[in-house]
Protein backbone atom coordinates (compact mmCIF):
# COMPACT_ATOMS: atom_id res chain seq x y z
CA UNK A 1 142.35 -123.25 158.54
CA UNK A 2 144.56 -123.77 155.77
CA UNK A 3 142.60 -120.74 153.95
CA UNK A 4 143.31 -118.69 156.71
CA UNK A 5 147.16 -119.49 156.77
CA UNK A 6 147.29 -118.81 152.61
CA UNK A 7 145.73 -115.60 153.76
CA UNK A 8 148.01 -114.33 156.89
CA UNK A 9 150.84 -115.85 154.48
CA UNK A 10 149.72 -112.98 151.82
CA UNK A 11 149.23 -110.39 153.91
CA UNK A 12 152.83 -110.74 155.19
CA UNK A 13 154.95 -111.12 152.03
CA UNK A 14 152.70 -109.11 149.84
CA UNK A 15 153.57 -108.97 145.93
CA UNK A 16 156.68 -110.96 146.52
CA UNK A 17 154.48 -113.99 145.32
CA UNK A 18 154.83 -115.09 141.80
CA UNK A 19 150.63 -116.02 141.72
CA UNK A 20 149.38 -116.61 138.68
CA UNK A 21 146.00 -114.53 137.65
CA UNK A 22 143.42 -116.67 135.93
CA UNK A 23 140.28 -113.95 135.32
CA UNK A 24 138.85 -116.75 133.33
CA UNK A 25 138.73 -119.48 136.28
CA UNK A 26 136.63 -116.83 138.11
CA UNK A 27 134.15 -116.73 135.52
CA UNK A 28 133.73 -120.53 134.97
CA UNK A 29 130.65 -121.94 137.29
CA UNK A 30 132.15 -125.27 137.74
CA UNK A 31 135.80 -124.44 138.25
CA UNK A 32 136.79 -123.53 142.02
CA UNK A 33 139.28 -120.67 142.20
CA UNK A 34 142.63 -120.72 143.87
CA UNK A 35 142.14 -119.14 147.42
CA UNK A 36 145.16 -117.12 146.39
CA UNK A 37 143.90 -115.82 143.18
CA UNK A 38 140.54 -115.03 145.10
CA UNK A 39 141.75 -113.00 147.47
CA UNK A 40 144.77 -111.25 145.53
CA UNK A 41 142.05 -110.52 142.56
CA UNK A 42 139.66 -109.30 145.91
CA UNK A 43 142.59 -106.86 147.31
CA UNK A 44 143.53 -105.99 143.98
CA UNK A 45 139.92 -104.78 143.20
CA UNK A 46 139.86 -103.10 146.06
CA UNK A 47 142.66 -101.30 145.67
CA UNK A 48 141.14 -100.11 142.06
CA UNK A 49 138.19 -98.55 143.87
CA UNK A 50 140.53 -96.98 146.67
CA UNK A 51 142.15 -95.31 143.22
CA UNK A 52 138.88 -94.07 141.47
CA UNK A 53 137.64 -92.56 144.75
CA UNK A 54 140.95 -90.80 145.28
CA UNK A 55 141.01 -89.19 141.58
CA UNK A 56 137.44 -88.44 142.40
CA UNK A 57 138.13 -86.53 144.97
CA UNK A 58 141.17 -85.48 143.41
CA UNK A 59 139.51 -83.95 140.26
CA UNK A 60 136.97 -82.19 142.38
CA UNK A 61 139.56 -80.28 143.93
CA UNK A 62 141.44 -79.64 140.61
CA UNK A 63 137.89 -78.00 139.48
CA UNK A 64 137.45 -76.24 142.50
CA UNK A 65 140.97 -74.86 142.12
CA UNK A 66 140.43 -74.08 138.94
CA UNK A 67 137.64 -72.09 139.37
CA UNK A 68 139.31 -70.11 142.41
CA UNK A 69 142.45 -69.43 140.30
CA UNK A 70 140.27 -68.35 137.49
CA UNK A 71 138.20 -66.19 139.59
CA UNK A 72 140.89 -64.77 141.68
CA UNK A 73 143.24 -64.08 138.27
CA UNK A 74 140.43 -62.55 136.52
CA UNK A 75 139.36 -59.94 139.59
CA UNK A 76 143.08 -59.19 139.16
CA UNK A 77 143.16 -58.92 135.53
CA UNK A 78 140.00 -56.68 135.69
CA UNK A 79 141.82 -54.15 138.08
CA UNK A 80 144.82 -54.02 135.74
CA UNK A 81 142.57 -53.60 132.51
CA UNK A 82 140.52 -51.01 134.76
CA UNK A 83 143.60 -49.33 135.37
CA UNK A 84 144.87 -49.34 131.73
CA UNK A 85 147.09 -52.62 131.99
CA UNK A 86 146.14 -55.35 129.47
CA UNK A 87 148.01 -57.68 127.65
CA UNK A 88 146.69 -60.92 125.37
CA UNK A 89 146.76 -63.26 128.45
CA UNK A 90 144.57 -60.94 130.52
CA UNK A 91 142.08 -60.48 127.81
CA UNK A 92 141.97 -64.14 127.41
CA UNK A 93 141.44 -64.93 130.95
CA UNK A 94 138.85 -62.42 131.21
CA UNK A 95 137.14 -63.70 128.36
CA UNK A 96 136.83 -67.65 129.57
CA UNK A 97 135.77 -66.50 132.96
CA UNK A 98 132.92 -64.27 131.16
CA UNK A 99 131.79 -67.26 129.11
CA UNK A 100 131.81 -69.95 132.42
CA UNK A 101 130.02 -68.03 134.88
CA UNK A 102 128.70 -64.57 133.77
CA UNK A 103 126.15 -64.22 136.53
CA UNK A 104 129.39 -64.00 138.63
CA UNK A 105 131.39 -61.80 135.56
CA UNK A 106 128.64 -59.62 135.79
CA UNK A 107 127.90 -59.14 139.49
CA UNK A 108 131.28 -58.58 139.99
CA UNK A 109 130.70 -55.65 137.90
CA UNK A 110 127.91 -54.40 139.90
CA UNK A 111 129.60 -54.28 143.05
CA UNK A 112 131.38 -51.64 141.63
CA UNK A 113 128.52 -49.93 140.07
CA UNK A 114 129.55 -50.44 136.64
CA UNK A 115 128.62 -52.55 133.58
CA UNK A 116 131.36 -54.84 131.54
CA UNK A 117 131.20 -52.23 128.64
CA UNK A 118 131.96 -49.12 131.20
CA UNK A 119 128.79 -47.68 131.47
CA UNK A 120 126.89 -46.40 134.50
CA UNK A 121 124.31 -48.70 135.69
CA UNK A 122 121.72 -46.42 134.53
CA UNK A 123 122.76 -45.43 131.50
CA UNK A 124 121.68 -46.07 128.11
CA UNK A 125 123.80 -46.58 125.04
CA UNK A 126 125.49 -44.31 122.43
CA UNK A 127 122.35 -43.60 120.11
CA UNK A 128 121.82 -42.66 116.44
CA UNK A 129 118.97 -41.72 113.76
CA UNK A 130 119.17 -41.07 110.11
CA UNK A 131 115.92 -40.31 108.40
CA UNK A 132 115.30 -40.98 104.71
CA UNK A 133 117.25 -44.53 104.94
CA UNK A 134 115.07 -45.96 102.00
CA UNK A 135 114.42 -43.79 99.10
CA UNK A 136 111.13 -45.82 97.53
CA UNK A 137 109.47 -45.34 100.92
CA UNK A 138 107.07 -42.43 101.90
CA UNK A 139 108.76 -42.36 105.14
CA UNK A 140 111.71 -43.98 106.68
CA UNK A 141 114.39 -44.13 109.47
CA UNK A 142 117.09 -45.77 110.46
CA UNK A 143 117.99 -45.96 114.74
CA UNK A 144 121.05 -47.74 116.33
CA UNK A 145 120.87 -47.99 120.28
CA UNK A 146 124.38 -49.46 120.78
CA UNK A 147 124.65 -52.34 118.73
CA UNK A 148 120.72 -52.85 117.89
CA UNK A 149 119.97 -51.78 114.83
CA UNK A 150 116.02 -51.21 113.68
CA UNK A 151 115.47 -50.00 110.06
CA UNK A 152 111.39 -48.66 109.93
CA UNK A 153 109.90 -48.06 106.42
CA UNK A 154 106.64 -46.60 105.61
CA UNK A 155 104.67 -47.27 102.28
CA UNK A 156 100.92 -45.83 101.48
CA UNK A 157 98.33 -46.94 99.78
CA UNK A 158 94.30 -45.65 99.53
CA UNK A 159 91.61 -47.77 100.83
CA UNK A 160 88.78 -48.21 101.34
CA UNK A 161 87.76 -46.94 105.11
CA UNK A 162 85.20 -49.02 107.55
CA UNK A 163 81.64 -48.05 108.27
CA UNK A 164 82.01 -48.02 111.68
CA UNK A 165 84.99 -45.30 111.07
CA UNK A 166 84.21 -43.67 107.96
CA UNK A 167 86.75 -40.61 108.34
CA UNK A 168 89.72 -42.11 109.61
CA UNK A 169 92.23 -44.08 108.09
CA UNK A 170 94.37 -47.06 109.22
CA UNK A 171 97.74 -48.29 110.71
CA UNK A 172 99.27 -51.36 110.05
CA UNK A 173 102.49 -52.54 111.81
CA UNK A 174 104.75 -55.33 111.53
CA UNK A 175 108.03 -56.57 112.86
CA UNK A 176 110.58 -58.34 111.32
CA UNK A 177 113.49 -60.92 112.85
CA UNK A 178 115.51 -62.56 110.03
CA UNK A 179 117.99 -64.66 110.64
CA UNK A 180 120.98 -62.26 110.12
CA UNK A 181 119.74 -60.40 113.15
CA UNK A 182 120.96 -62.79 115.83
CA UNK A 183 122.43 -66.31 116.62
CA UNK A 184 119.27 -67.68 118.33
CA UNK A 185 117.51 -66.60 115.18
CA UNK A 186 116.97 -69.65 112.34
CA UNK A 187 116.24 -69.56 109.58
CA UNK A 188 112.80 -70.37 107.97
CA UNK A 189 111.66 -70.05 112.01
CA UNK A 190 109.76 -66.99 112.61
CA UNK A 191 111.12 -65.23 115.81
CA UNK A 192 109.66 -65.64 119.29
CA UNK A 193 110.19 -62.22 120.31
CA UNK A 194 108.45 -60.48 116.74
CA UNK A 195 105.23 -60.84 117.34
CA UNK A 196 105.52 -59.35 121.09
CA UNK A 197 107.64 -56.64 120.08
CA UNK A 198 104.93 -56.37 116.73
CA UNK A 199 101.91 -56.36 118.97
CA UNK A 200 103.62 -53.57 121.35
CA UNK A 201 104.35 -51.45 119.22
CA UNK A 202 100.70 -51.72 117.98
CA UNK A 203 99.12 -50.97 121.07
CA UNK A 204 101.38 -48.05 122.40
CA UNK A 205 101.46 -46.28 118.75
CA UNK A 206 97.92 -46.20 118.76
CA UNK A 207 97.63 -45.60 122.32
CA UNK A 208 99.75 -42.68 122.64
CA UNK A 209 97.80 -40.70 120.40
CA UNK A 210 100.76 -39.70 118.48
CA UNK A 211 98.99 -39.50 115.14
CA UNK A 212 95.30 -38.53 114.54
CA UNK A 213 93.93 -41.10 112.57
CA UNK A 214 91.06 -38.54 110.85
CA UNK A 215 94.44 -36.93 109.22
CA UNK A 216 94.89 -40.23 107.33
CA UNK A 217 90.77 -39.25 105.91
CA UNK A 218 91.01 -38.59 101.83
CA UNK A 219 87.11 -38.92 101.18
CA UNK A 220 84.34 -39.54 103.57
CA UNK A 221 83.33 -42.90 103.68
CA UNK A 222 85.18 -43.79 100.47
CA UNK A 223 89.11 -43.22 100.49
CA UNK A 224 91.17 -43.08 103.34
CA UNK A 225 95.02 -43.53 103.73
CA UNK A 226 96.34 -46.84 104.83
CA UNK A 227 99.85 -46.47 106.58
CA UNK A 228 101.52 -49.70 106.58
CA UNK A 229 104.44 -49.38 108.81
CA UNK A 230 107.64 -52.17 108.62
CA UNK A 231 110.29 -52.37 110.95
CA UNK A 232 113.19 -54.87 110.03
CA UNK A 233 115.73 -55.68 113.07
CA UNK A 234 119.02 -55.41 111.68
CA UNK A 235 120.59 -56.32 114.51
CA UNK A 236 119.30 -57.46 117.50
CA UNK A 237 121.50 -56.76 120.92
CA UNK A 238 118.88 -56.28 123.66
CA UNK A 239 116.46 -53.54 124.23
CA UNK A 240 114.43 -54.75 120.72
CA UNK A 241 111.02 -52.72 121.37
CA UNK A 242 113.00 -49.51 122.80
CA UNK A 243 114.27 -49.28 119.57
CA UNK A 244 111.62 -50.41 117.30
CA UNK A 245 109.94 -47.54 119.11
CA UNK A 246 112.32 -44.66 118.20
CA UNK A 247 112.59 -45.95 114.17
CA UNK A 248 108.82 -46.01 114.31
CA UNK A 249 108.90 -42.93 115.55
CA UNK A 250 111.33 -41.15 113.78
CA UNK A 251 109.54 -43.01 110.13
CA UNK A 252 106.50 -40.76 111.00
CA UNK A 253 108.35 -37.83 111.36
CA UNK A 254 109.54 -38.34 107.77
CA UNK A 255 106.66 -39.32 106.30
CA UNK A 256 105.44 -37.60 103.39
CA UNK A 257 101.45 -38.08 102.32
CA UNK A 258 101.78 -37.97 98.47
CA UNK A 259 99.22 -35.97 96.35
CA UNK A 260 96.30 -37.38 94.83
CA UNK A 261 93.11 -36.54 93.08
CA UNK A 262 89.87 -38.18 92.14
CA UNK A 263 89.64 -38.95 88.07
CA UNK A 264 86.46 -39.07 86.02
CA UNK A 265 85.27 -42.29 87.10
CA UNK A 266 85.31 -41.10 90.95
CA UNK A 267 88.51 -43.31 92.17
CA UNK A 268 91.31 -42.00 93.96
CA UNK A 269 94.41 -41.54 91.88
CA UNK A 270 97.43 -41.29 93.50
CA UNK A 271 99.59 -38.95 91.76
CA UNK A 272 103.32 -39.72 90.77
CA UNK A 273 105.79 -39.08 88.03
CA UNK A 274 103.91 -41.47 85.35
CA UNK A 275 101.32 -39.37 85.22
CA UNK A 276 101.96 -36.19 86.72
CA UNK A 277 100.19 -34.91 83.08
CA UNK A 278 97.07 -36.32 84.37
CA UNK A 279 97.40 -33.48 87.68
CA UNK A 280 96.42 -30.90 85.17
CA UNK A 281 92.81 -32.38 84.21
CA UNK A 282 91.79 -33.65 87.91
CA UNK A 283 91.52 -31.76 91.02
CA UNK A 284 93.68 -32.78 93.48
CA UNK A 285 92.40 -33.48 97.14
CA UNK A 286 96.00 -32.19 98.63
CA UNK A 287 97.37 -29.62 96.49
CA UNK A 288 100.98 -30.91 97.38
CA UNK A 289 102.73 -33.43 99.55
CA UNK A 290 102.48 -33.02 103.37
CA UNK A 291 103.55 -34.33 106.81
CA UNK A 292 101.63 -35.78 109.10
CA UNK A 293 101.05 -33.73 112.42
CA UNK A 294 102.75 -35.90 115.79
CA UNK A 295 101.77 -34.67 118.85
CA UNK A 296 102.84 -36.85 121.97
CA UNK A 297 105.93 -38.97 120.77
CA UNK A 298 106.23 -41.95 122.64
CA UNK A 299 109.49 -42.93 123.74
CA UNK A 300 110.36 -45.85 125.92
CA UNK A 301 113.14 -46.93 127.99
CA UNK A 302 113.84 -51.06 129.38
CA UNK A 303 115.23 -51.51 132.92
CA UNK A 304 116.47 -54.99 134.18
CA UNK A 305 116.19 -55.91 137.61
CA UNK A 306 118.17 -57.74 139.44
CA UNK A 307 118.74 -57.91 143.33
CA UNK A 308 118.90 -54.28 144.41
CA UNK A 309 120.58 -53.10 141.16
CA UNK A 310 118.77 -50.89 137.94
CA UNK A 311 120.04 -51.23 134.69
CA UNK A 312 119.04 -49.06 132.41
CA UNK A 313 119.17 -50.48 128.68
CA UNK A 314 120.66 -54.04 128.60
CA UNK A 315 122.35 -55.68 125.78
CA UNK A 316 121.09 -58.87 124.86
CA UNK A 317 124.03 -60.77 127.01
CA UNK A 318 122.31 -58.98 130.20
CA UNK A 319 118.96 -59.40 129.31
CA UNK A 320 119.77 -63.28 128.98
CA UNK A 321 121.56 -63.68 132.31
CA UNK A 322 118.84 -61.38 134.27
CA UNK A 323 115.31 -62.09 133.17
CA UNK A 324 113.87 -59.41 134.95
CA UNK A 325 112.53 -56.66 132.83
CA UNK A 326 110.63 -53.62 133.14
CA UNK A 327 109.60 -51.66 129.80
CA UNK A 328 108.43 -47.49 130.67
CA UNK A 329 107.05 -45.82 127.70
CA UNK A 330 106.28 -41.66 128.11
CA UNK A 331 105.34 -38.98 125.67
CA UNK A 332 107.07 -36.13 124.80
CA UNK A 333 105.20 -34.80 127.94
CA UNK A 334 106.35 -36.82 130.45
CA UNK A 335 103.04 -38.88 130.52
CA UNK A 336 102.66 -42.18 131.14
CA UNK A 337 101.87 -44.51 127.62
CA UNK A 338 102.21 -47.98 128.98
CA UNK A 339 104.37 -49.95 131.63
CA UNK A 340 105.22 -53.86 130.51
CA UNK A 341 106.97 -56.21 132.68
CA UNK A 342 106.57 -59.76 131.34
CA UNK A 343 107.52 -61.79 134.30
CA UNK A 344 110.54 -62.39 136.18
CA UNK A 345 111.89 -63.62 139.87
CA UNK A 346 112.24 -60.07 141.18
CA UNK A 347 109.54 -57.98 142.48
CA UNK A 348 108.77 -54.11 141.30
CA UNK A 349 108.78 -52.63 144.02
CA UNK A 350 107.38 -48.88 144.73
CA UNK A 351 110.81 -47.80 144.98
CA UNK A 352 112.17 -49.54 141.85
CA UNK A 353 109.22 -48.74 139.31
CA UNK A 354 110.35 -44.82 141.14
CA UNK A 355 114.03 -45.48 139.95
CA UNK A 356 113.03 -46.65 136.59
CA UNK A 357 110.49 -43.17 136.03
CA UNK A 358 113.23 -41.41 137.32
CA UNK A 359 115.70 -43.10 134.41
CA UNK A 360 112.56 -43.29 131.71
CA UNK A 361 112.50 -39.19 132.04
CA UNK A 362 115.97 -38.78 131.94
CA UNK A 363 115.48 -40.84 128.46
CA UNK A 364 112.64 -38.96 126.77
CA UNK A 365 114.72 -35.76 126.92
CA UNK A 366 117.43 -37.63 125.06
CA UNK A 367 115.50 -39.04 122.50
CA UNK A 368 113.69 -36.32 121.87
CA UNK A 369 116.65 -33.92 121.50
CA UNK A 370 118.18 -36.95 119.07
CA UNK A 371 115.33 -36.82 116.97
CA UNK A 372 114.63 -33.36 116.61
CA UNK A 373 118.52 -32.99 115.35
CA UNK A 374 118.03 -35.48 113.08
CA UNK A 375 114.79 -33.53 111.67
CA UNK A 376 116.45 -30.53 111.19
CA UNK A 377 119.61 -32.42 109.37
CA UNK A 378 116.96 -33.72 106.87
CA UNK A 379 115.30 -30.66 106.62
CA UNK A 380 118.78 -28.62 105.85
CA UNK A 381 119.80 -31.59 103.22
């Protein structure tokens, strides 16, 4: 009863009493707390937990705000910068809302059938070539596709060819990833994506049927050329194999078989300008240096999918957010080389693999117009 009183007495005059707080009495086993302490240290705890909850809920609904204001003041800012008006602010919000939610940054930008660097959803980037890039190569090219950069180098040297083929010759490709090329990239790691890209490239070169491998023939069953073919990735901002492709491509196109002759003792000499006084006592087997014939250029084009939208060459930043990809490779004829699509949560449908022929064609005649200009600049320098 007298408990009771003490606490009716509390609850009625509140902090007005002068109590003194003894944590430590609570904590000693032996020593029996005030009833006043108990129960003020009780309500006062209580009171504590009423707090946290409150700035619980409290900071959820900042974040919530937050994240509404953001959104709201970016789809505003967008508008304005759509419609020429940007300032330092606007730029900034953009920016933060990008790097917090760009599933959402970049959806938004579907809606209105657009990407975040202007293009059309099915439209690929500003593209270059430059043959010739490295002058101690027999064949070379550099391509830029946007902002990924591929430089392809050819170097030849004889062999000998294999029994089973004894009048063909050999490709060999590789693809390199150093760590310049890209952030995710480390150093003294090889690169996830190089041997994929490597072992594509491979398989649709060879494929395609773009070069004749019995052109490559020096002597039956004794010399043959061996073509060893190195791409470096420069730069790596999505679409990697699309163009790895084109530099590979365009390399061949430049490629320049150098002379060479067999010597007294039967070997193979490759003629250069050491001994270009030893091309008057030997017979050459090509009187002069010569280009390989291409027939059926392969040229490929990457899609992502995502919902019921086709992009048509995505940077690295899409290709991250929207896992979803489709890779299309034609010749120059319009047939189909290969089709890749390594996974993903969407589903090709009939009518998407239809849109992404539809953009793949569209491509080829690009690319191939591209390259030929950039033949006929080499050819005129």
């Amino acid at each position: 009863m007298k408990l009771k009183a003490e606490i009716e007495d509390l609850k009625k005059h509140g902090d007005n009493f002068d109590v003194p707080i003894f944590a430590g009495s609570i904590a000693k086993k032996n020593e029996k707390p005030l009833p006043k302490t108990h129960y003020l240290l009780l309500r006062r705890t209580t009171a504590e937990e009423q707090t946290n909850q409150v700035s619980t809920s409290i900071t959820q609904i900042d974040h919530s705000r937050v994240f509404t204001t953001l959104f709201l003041s970016t789809e505003r800012k967008m508008v304005d910068s759509a419609n020429g008006a940007t300032d330092f602010s606007s730029e900034m919000e953009v920016d933060a809302f990008r790097r917090l939610f760009p599933l959402r940054f970049h959806e938004r930008h579907l809606l209105e059938s657009v990407r975040p660097d202007a293009r059309p959803l099915g439209k690929a980037r500003e593209t270059s070539l430059a043959l010739g890039a490295v002058a101690s190569a027999d064949g070379s090219a550099l391509a830029k596709i946007g902002s990924t950069t591929m430089l392809a180098a050819i170097k030849m040297e004889v062999m000998t060819p294999a029994n089973e083929t004894p009048d063909e010759g050999c490709i060999a490709i590789d693809f390199h990833m150093p760590a310049i090329c890209s952030p995710i990239v480390r150093p003294g790691r090889p690169a996830e994506a190089a041997p994929v890209v490597s072992k594509q490239l491979s398989d649709t070169i060879i494929s395609s049927g773009m070069i004749d491998l019995k052109e490559l023939s020096l002597v039956s069953g004794k010399a043959a050329w061996m073509a060893y073919l190195d791409i470096y990735c420069l730069d790596a901002d999505g679409a990697l194999f699309d163009a790895a492709l084109l530099a590979a491509a365009a390399a061949f196109s430049h490629l320049q078989i150098p002379v060479v002759s067999l010597n007294d003792e039967g070997r193979i000499v490759v003629f250069s300008k050491e001994n270009e006084g030893e091309k008057l006592n030997n017979k050459p087997v090509n009187e002069e240096k010569r280009k390989l014939k291409l027939k059926s250029i392969p040229f490929g084009l990457t899609c992502i999918i995502h919902k019921n939208y086709t992009l048509a060459d995505p940077t690295a930043e899409e290709e991250s957010i929207m896992e979803t990809l489709i890779t299309i490779v034609l010749d120059s004829s319009y047939q189909l080389v290969s089709l890749y699509k390594p996974g993903g949560p969407a589903l090709a449908y009939e009518s998407i693999i239809q849109d992404c022929f539809a953009l793949s064609r569209q491509r080829v005649r690009e690319l191939q117009t591209i390259l030929n200009e950039a033949i006929c600049d080499m050819e005129v320098d």
